[in-house]
Structures are given as structure tokens and as C-alpha cells.
C-alpha atoms as a PDB file:
ATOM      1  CA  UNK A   1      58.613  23.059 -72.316  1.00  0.00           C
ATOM      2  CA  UNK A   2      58.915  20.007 -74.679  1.00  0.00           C
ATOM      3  CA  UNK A   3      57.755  22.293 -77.389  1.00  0.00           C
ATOM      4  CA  UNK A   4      59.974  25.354 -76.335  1.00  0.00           C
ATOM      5  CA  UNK A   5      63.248  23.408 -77.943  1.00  0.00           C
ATOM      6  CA  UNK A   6      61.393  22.506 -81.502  1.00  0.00           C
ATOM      7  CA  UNK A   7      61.268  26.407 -81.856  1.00  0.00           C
ATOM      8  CA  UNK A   8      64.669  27.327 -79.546  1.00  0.00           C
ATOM      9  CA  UNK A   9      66.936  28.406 -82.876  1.00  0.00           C
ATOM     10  CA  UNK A  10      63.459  30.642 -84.162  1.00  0.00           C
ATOM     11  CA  UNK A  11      64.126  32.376 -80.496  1.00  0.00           C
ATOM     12  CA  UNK A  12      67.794  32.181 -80.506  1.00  0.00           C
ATOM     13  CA  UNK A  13      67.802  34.006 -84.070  1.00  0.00           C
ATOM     14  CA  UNK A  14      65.703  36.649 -82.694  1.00  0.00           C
ATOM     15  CA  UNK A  15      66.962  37.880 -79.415  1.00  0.00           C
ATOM     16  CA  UNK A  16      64.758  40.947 -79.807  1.00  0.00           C
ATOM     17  CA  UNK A  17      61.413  39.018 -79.672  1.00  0.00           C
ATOM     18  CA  UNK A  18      59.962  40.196 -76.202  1.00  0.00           C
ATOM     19  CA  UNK A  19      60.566  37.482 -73.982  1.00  0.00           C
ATOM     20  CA  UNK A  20      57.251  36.122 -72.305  1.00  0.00           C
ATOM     21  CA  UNK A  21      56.996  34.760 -68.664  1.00  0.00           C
ATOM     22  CA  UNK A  22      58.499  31.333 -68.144  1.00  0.00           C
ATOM     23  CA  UNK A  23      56.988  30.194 -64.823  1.00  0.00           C
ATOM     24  CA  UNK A  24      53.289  28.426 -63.712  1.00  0.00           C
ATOM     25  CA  UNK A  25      54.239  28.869 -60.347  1.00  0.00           C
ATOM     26  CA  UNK A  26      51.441  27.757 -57.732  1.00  0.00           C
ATOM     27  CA  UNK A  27      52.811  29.878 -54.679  1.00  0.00           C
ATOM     28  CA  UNK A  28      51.236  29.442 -51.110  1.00  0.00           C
ATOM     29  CA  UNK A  29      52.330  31.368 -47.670  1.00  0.00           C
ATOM     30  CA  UNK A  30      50.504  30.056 -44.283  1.00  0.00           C
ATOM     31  CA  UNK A  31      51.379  30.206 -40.916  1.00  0.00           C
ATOM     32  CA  UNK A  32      49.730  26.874 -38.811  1.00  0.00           C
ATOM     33  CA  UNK A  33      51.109  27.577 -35.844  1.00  0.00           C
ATOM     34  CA  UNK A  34      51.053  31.687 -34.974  1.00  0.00           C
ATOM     35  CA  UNK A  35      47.994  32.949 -33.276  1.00  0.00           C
ATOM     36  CA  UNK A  36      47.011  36.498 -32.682  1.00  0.00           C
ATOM     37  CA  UNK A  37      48.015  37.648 -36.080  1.00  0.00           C
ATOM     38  CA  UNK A  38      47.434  39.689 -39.113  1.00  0.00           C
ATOM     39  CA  UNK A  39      46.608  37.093 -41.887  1.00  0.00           C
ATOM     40  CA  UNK A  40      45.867  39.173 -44.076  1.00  0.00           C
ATOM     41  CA  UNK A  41      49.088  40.355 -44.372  1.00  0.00           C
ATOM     42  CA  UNK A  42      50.371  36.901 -45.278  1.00  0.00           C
ATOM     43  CA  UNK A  43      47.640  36.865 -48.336  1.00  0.00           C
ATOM     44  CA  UNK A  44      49.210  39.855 -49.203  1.00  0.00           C
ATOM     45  CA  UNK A  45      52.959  38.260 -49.484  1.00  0.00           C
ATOM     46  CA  UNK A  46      51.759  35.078 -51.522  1.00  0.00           C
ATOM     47  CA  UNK A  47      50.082  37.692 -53.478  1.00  0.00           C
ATOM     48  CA  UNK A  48      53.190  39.499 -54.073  1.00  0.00           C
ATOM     49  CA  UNK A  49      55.338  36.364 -54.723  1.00  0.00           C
ATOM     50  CA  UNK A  50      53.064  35.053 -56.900  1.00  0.00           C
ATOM     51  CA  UNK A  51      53.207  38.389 -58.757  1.00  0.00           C
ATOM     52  CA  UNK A  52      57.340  38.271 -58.139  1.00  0.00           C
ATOM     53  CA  UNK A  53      57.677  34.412 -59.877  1.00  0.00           C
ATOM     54  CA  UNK A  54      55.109  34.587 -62.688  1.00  0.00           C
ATOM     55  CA  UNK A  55      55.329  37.906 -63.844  1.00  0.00           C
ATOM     56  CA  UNK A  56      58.862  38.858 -63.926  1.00  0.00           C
ATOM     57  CA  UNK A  57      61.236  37.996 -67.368  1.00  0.00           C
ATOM     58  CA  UNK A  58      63.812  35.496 -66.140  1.00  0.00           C
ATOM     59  CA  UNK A  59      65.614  34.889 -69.303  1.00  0.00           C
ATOM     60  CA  UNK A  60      65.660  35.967 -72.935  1.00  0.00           C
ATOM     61  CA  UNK A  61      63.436  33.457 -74.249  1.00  0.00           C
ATOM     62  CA  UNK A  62      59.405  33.533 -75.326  1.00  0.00           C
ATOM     63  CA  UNK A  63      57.893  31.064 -74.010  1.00  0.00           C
ATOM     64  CA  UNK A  64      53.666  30.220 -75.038  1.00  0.00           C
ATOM     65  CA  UNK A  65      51.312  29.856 -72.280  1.00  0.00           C
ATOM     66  CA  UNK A  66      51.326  25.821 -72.335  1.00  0.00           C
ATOM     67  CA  UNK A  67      55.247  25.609 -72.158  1.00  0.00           C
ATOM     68  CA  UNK A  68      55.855  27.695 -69.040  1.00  0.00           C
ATOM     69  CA  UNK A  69      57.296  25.856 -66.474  1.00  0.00           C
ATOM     70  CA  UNK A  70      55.200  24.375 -63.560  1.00  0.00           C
ATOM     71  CA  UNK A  71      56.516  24.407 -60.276  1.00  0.00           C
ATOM     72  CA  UNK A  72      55.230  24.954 -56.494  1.00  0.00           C
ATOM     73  CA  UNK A  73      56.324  27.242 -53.644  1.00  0.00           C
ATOM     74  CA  UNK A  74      55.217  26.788 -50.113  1.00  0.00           C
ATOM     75  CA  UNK A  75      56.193  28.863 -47.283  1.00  0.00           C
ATOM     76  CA  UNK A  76      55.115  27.783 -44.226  1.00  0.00           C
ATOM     77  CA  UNK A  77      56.084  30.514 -41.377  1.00  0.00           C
ATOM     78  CA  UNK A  78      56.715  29.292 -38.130  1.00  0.00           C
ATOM     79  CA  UNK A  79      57.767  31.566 -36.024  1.00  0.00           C
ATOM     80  CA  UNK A  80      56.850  35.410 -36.389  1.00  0.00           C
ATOM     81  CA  UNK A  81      60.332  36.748 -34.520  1.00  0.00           C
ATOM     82  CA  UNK A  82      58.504  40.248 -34.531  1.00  0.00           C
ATOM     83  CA  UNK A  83      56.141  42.151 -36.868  1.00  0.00           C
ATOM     84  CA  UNK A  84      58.138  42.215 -39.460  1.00  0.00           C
ATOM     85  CA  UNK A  85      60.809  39.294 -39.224  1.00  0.00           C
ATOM     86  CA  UNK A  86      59.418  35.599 -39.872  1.00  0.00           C
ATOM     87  CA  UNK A  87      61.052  31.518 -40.285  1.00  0.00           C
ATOM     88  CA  UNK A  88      60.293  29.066 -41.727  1.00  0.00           C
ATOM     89  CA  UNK A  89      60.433  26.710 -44.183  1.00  0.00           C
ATOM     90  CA  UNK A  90      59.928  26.198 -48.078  1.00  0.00           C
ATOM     91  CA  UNK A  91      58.930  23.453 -49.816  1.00  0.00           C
ATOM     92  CA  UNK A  92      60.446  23.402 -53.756  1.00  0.00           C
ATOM     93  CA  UNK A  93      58.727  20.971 -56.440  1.00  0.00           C
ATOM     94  CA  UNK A  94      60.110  21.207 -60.263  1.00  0.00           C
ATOM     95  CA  UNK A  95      57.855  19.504 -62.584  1.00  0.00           C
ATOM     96  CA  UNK A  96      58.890  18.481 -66.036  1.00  0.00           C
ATOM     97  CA  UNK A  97      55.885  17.522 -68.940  1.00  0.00           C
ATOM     98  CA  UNK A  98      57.204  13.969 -70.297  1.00  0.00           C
ATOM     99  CA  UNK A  99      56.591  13.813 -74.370  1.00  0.00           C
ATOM    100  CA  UNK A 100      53.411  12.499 -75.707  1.00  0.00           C
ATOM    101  CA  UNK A 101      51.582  11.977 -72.438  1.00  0.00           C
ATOM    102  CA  UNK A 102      49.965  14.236 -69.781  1.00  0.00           C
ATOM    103  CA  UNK A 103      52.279  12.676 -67.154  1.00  0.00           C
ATOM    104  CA  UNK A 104      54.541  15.382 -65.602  1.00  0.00           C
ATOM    105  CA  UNK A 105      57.360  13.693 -63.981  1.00  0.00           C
ATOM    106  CA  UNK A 106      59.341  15.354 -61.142  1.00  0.00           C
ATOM    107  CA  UNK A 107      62.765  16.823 -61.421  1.00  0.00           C
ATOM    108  CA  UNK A 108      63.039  18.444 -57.414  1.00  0.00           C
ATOM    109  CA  UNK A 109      61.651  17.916 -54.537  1.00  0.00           C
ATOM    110  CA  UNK A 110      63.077  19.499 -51.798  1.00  0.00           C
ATOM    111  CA  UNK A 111      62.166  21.309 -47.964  1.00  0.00           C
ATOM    112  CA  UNK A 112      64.515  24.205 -47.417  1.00  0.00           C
ATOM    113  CA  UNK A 113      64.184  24.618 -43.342  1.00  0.00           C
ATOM    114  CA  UNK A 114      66.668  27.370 -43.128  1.00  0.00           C
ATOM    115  CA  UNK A 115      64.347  30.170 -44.140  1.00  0.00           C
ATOM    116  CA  UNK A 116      64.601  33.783 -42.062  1.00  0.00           C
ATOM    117  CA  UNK A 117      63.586  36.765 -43.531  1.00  0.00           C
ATOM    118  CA  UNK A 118      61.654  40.375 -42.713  1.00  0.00           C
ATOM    119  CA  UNK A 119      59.081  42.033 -44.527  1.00  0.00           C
ATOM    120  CA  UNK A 120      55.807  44.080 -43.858  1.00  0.00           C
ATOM    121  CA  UNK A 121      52.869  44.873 -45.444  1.00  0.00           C
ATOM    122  CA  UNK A 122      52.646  47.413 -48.373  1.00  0.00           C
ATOM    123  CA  UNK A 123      56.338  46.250 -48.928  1.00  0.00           C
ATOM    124  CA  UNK A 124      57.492  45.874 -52.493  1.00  0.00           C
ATOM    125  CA  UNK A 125      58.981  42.443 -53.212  1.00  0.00           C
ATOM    126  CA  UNK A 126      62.177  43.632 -55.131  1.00  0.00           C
ATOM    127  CA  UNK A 127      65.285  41.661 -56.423  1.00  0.00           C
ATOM    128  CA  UNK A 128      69.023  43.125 -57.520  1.00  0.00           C
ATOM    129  CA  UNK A 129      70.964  40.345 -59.045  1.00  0.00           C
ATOM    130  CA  UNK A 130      74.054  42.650 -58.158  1.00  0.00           C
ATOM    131  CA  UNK A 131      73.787  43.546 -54.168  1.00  0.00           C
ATOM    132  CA  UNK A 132      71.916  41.799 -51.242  1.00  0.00           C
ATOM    133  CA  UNK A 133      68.474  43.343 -50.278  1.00  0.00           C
ATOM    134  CA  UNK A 134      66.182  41.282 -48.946  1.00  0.00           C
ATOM    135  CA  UNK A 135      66.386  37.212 -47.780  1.00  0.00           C
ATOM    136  CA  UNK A 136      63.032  37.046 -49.025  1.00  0.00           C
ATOM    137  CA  UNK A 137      62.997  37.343 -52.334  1.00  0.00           C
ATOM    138  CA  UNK A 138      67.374  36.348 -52.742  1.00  0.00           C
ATOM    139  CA  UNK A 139      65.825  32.678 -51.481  1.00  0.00           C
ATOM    140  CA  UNK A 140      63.283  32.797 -53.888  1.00  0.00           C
ATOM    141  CA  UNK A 141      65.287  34.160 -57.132  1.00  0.00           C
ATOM    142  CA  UNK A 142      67.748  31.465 -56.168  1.00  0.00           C
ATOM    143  CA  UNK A 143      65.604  28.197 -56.331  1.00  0.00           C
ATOM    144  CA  UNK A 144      64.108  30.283 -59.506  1.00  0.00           C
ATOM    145  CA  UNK A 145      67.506  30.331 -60.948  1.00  0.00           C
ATOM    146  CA  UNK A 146      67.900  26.281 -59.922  1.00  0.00           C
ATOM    147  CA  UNK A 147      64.704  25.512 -61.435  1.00  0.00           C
ATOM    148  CA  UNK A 148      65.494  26.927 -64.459  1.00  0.00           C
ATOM    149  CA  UNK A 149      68.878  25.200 -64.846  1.00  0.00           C
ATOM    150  CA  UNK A 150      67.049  21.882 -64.018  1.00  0.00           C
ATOM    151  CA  UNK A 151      64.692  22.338 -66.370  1.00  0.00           C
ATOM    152  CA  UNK A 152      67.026  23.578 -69.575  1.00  0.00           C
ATOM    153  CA  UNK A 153      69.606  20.387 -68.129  1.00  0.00           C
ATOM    154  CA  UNK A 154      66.601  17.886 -68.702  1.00  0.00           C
ATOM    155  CA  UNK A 155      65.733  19.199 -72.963  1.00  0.00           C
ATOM    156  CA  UNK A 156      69.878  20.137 -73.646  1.00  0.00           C
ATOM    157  CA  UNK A 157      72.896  18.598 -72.389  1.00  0.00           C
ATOM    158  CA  UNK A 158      74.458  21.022 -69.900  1.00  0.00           C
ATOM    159  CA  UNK A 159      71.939  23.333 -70.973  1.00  0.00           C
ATOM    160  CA  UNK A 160      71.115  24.772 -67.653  1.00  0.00           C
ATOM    161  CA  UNK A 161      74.798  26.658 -67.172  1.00  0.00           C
ATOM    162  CA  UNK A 162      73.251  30.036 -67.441  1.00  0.00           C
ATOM    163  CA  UNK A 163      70.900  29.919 -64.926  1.00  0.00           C
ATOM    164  CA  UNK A 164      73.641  27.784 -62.166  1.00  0.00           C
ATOM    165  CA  UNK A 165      75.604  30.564 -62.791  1.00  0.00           C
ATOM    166  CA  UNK A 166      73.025  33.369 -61.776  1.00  0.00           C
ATOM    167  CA  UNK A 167      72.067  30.852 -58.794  1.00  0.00           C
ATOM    168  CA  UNK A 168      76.024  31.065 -57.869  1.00  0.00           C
ATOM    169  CA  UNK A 169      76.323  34.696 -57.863  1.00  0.00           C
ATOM    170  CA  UNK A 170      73.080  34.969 -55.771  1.00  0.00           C
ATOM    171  CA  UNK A 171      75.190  32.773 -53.372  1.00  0.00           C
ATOM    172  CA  UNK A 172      78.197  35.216 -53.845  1.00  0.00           C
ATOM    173  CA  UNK A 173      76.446  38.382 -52.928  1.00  0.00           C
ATOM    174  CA  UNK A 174      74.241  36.757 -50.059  1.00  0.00           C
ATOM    175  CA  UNK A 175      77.707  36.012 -48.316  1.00  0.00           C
ATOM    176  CA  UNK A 176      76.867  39.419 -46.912  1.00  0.00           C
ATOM    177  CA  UNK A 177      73.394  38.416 -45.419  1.00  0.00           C
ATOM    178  CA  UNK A 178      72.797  37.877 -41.423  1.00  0.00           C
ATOM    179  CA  UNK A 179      70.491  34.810 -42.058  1.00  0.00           C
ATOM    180  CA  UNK A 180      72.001  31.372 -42.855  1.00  0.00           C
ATOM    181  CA  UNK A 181      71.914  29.082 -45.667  1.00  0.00           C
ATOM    182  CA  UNK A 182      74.577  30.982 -47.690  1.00  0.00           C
ATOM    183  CA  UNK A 183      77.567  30.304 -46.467  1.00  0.00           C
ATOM    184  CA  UNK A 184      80.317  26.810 -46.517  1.00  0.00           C
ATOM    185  CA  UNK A 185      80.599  26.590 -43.072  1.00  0.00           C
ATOM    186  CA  UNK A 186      76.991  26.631 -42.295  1.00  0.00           C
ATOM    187  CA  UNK A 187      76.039  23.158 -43.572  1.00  0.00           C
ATOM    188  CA  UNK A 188      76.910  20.964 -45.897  1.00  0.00           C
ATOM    189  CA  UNK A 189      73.535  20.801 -47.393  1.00  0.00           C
ATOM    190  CA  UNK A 190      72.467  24.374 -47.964  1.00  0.00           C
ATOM    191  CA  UNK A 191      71.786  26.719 -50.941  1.00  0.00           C
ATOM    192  CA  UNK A 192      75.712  27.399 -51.140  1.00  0.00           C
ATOM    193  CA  UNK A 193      76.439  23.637 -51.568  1.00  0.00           C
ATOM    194  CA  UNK A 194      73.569  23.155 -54.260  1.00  0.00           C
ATOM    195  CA  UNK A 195      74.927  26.192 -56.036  1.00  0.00           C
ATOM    196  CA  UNK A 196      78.542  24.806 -55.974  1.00  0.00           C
ATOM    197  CA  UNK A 197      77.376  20.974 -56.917  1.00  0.00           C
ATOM    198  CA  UNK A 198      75.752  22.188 -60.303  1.00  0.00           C
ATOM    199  CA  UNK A 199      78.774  24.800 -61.389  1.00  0.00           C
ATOM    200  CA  UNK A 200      81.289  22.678 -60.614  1.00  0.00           C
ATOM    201  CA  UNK A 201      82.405  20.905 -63.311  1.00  0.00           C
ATOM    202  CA  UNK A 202      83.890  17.815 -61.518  1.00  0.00           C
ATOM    203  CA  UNK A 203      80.014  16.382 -60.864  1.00  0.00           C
ATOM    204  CA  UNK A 204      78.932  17.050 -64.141  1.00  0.00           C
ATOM    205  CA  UNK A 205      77.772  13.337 -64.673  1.00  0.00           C
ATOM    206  CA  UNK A 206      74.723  14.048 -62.463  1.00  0.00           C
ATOM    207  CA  UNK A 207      74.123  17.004 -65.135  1.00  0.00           C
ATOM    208  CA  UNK A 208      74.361  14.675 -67.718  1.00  0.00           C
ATOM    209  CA  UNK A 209      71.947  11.960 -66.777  1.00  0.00           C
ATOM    210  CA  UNK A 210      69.520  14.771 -65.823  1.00  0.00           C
ATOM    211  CA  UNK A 211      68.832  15.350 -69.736  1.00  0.00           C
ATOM    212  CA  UNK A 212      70.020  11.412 -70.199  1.00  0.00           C
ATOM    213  CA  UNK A 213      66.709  10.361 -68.052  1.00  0.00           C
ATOM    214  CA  UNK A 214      64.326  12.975 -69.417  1.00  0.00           C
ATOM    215  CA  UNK A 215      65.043  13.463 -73.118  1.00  0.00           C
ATOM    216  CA  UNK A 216      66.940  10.362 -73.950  1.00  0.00           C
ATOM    217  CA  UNK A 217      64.888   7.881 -71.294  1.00  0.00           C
ATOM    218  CA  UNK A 218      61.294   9.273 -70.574  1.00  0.00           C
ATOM    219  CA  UNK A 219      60.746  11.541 -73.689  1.00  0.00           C
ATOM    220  CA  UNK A 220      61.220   8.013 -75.499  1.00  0.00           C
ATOM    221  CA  UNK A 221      59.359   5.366 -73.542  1.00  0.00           C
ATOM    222  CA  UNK A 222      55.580   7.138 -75.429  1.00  0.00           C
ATOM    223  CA  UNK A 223      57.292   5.307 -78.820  1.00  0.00           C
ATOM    224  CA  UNK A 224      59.252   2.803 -77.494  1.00  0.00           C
ATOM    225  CA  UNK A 225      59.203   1.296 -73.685  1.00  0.00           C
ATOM    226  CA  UNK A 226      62.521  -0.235 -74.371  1.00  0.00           C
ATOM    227  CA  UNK A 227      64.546   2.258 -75.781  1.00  0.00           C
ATOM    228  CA  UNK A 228      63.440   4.574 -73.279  1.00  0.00           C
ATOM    229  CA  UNK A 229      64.131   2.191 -70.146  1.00  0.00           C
ATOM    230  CA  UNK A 230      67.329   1.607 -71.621  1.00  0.00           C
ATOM    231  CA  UNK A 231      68.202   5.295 -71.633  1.00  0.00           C
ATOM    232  CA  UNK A 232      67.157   5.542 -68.238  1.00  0.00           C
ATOM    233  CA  UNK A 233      69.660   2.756 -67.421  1.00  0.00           C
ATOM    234  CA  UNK A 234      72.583   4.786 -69.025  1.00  0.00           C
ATOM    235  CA  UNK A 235      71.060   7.814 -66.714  1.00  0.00           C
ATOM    236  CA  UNK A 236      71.769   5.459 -64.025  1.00  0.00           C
ATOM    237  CA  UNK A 237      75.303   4.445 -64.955  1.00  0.00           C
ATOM    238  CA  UNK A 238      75.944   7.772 -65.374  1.00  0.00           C
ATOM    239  CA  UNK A 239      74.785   8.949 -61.626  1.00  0.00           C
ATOM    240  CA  UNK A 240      76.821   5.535 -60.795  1.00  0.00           C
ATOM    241  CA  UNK A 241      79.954   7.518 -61.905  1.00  0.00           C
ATOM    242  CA  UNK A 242      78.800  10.266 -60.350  1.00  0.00           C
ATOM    243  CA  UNK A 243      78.324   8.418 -56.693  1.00  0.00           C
ATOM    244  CA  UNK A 244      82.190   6.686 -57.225  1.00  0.00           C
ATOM    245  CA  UNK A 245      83.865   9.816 -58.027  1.00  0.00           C
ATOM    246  CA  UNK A 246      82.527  12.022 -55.045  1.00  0.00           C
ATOM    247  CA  UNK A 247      80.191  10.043 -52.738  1.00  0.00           C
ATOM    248  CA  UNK A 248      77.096  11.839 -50.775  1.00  0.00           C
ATOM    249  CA  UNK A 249      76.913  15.044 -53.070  1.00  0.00           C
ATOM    250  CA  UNK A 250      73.665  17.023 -52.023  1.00  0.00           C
ATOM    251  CA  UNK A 251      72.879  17.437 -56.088  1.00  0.00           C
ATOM    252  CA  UNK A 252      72.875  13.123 -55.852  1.00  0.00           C
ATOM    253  CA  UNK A 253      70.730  12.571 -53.130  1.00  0.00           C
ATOM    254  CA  UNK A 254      68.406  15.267 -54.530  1.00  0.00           C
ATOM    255  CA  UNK A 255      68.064  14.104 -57.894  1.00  0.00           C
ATOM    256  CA  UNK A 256      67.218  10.071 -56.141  1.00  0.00           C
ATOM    257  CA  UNK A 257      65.046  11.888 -53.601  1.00  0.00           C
ATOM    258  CA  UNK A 258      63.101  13.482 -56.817  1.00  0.00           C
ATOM    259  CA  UNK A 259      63.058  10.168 -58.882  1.00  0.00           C
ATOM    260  CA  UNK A 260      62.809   7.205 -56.230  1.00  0.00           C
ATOM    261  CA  UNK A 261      59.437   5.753 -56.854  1.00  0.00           C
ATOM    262  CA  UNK A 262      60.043   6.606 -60.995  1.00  0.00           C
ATOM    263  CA  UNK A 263      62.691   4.502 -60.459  1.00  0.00           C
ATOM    264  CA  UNK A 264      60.442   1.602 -58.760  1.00  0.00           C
ATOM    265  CA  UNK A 265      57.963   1.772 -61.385  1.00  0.00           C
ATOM    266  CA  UNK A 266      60.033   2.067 -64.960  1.00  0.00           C
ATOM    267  CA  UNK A 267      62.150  -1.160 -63.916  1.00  0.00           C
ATOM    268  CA  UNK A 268      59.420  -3.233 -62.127  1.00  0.00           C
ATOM    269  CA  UNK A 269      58.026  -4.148 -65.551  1.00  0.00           C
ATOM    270  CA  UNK A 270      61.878  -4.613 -67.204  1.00  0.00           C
ATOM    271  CA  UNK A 271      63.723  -7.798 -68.467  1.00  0.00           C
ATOM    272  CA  UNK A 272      65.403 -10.091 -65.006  1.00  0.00           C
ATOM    273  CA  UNK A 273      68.873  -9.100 -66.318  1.00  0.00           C
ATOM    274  CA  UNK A 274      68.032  -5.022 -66.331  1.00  0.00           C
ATOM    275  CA  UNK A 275      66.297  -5.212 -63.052  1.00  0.00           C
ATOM    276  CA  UNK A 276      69.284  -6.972 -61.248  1.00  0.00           C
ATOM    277  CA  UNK A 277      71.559  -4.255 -62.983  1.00  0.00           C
ATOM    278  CA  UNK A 278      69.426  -1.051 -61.772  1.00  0.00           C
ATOM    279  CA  UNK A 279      68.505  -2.605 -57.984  1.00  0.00           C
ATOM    280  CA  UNK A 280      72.677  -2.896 -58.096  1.00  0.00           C
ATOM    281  CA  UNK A 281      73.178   0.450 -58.970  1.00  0.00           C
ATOM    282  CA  UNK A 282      70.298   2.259 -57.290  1.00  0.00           C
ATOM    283  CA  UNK A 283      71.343   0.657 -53.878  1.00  0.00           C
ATOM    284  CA  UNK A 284      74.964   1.309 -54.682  1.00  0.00           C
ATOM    285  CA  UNK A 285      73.935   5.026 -54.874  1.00  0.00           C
ATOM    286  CA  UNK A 286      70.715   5.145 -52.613  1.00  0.00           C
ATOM    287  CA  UNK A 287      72.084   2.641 -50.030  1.00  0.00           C
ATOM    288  CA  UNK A 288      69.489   3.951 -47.288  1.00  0.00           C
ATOM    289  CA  UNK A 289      66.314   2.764 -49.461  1.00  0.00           C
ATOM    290  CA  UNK A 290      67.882  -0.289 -50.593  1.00  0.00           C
ATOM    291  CA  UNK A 291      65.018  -2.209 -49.173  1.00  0.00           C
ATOM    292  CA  UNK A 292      62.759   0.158 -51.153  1.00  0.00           C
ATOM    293  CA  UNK A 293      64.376  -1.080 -54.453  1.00  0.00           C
ATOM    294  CA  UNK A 294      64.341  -4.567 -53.732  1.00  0.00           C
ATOM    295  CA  UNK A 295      61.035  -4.312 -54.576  1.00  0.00           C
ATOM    296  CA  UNK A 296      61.410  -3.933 -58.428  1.00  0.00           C
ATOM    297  CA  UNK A 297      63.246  -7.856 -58.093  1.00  0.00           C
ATOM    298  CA  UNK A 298      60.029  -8.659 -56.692  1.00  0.00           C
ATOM    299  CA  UNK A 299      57.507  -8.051 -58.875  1.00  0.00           C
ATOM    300  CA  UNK A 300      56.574  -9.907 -61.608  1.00  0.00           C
END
């Protein structure tokens, strides 16, 4: 993806150039804990959402086969309700290439336990940004959609709007749907929150020191350690903002969730003065793994 923004004014020129896939998606479906079942109807659904991620065009841009974007889906079904209605859970991971190295940092990490849906075998896996069809695949287009905004966010400032914006109007017309996870009242950490915490303009500073930490911090540290550590710090000041403004947002804890042990390691190495500054801020924002942080004061 680091290479997809040295040629994004070619692409933007040329809306007309067909638009290869954008995702590397490693998609996985089991089901530990039912007995007495079909499996292979379960190969066929990973099949199918592998198939649903990797194949379909989710924006206007060509991407080449080593830019696409690398992220895993696992669904692990828990409960088969009845032949043709499952939960469960998914677990979401966003990874980002960093510039110059082969480390691939991650952006989101997260376990989505409010999962329902119904499908059977021989069952296209269809999606309508415009009505509500199936929980399935409205789940899956969503987190699509919030990848996608993560991952523009993290090369161009604010970059990702497009993509929050289809996330929020998958929101809008799931307000219709019989499972949860969609609607205000439900939670106050669920898909509709997430949705509203990246469109709302209000918490843009955790936005902001998305592409602060990753183009400005981490794309830098291959040339210069320094500069980049001290972009990460202005990532941090940034989310400090963020934290003081409207404290507990699920977008915050997400992002810290993602970037915890990054944190650990980038300012174990820095200069006394920067790692008193970042332990400060990272337990002003992260106050539940302050102990975790106090570990970057005490290395040498």
C-alpha cells in the first residue's frame, strides 16, 4: 500500500482504469464446539467469503498484487441455533506494510462477539449497499469498509472519509436487522459506535495521529530512528487531545489495543526525557496498562 500513494494522482487522473482487487484477506470459518454437523458446509462459507473479500471491487482504485491490503477474518461459530442460523464471533486484524522494511505493523485488532446470522449451503454470499439482506455478509462489508478507512487514514490525512462513510450507511440500513450490534442502545461498544467515532468530526484527532504514527512516525524511523520516534510522540499528543476532549471513545481504546506493545518497544530505546513524556501520556490515555508502560522507564 506504501507504493499505491507514489502512483495515487496516475489513478486519480484515470478513473476509467479497471480497478483491481484491494484485499489479501486470509479468511477462516470453524466451529470448535458443535458436534454432529455438516462441516463441509462451513468449508463452503469460508470459501465463499474468501471469494466475497478478495474478489469483489471495493473502490475505484488499481491496486498491484504486492499493495493489496492484508488483513485476517476469523469466524468462529458457536452455537448452530438451527440449520441455517449460527453465532459467533469474529476476530478483525488490519495490517499496515511499514516503509523500507518487511515489518507489517498493526492498525486493528479487534473480537466482535455479537455475531448472529443465517445462511445454508449453495447460498450466494450477496451484498446491497442500499437495503439490508443478509447479517452475514452486512458484518463483513462493514469491517471491509473500516479497514479500508484505516488503511487510506494511515498514507493521507483524513484520507479514509469515503470508506467511514459507506461503513455509516451500512449502520443506517442495518437499523432494520433482528440481530444486534447495529443499533445505540445496544452497547456502547458495537459496530454503530465505531461507525459514529470515525465520521464524527469532533474525534478527529484520533484520525489524525492514525496517519501521524504511520506515515509521519514509522514510515520514517527506516532513515531516521529519531525523527520517526519523534513523530510518533506528536501521534501521541495528538490521541492525548483526543482522550481530554471525550474520554473512553471505543475508536481510542482500539487504536491503544492495536499499538500497545509498538508503543513498549519504539520508546524503550528513546532519550530519559521522551520516555518520561510518552509513559505520562500513554498511562494518561491507557490508565488500565499503566503498569505495562512502566516498563519502557525501565529499560535501559
Amino acid at each position: 500500500m506504501t507504493k499505491f500513494f507514489l502512483s495515487f494522482s496516475l489513478v486519480f487522473i484515470l478513473p476509467w482504469l479497471a480497478a483491481a482487487q484491494e484485499f489479501n484477506a486470509s479468511v477462516q470459518v470453524s466451529a470448535p464446539q458443535i458436534q454432529q454437523t455438516n462441516r463441509e458446509k462451513f468449508s463452503e462459507l469460508r470459501k465463499g467469503l474468501y471469494e466475497f473479500v478478495n474478489d469483489r471491487h471495493w473502490t475505484q482504485y488499481s491496486y498491484k498484487i504486492d499493495e493489496r491490503i492484508e488483513c485476517t477474518i476469523g469466524i468462529t461459530i458457536t452455537e448452530e441455533v438451527s440449520s441455517d442460523e449460527f453465532r459467533g464471533r469474529i476476530n478483525l486484524v488490519l495490517k499496515r506494510p511499514i516503509y523500507g522494511t518487511s515489518y507489517n505493523s498493526t492498525v486493528f485488532n479487534y473480537i466482535d462477539n455479537d455475531f448472529q446470522f443465517q445462511w445454508q449451503e449453495g447460498q450466494s454470499i450477496d451484498f446491497s449497499e442500499n437495503s439490508f439482506t443478509s447479517n452475514l455478509t452486512a458484518t463483513i462489508a462493514y469491517y471491509i469498509y473500516i479497514f479500508l478507512g484505516l488503511d487510506f487514514d494511515s498514507y493521507q490525512s483524513m484520507g479514509g472519509n469515503p470508506y467511514f462513510e459507506k461503513a455509516q450507511n451500512v449502520v443506517n440500513v442495518a437499523q432494520s436487522a433482528r440481530e444486534s450490534g447495529w443499533k445505540a442502545f445496544e452497547s456502547m461498544k458495537n459496530r454503530y459506535w465505531l461507525a459514529e467515532n470515525y465520521t464524527n468530526s469532533s474525534y478527529s484527532n484520533i484520525r489524525k495521529a492514525n496517519y501521524q504514527y504511520h506515515r509521519r512516525g514509522l514510515d520514517l524511523m527506516y532513515d531516521n530512528v529519531e525523527n520517526g520516534r519523534q513523530g510518533i510522540m506528536e501521534a501521541l499528543e495528538m490521541l492525548q487531545r483526543a482522550h481530554r476532549e471525550k474520554p473512553r471513545l471505543f475508536a481510542m481504546q482500539l487504536f491503544v489495543d492495536a499499538k500497545r506493545d509498538e508503543f513498549i518497544n519504539i520508546f524503550s530505546d528513546a532519550a530519559p526525557m521522551d520516555k518520561t513524556k510518552a509513559v505520562n501520556i500513554l498511562k494518561e490515555i491507557d490508565p488500565s496498562h499503566a503498569n505495562d508502560y512502566q516498563k519502557i522507564i525501565s529499560q535501559n
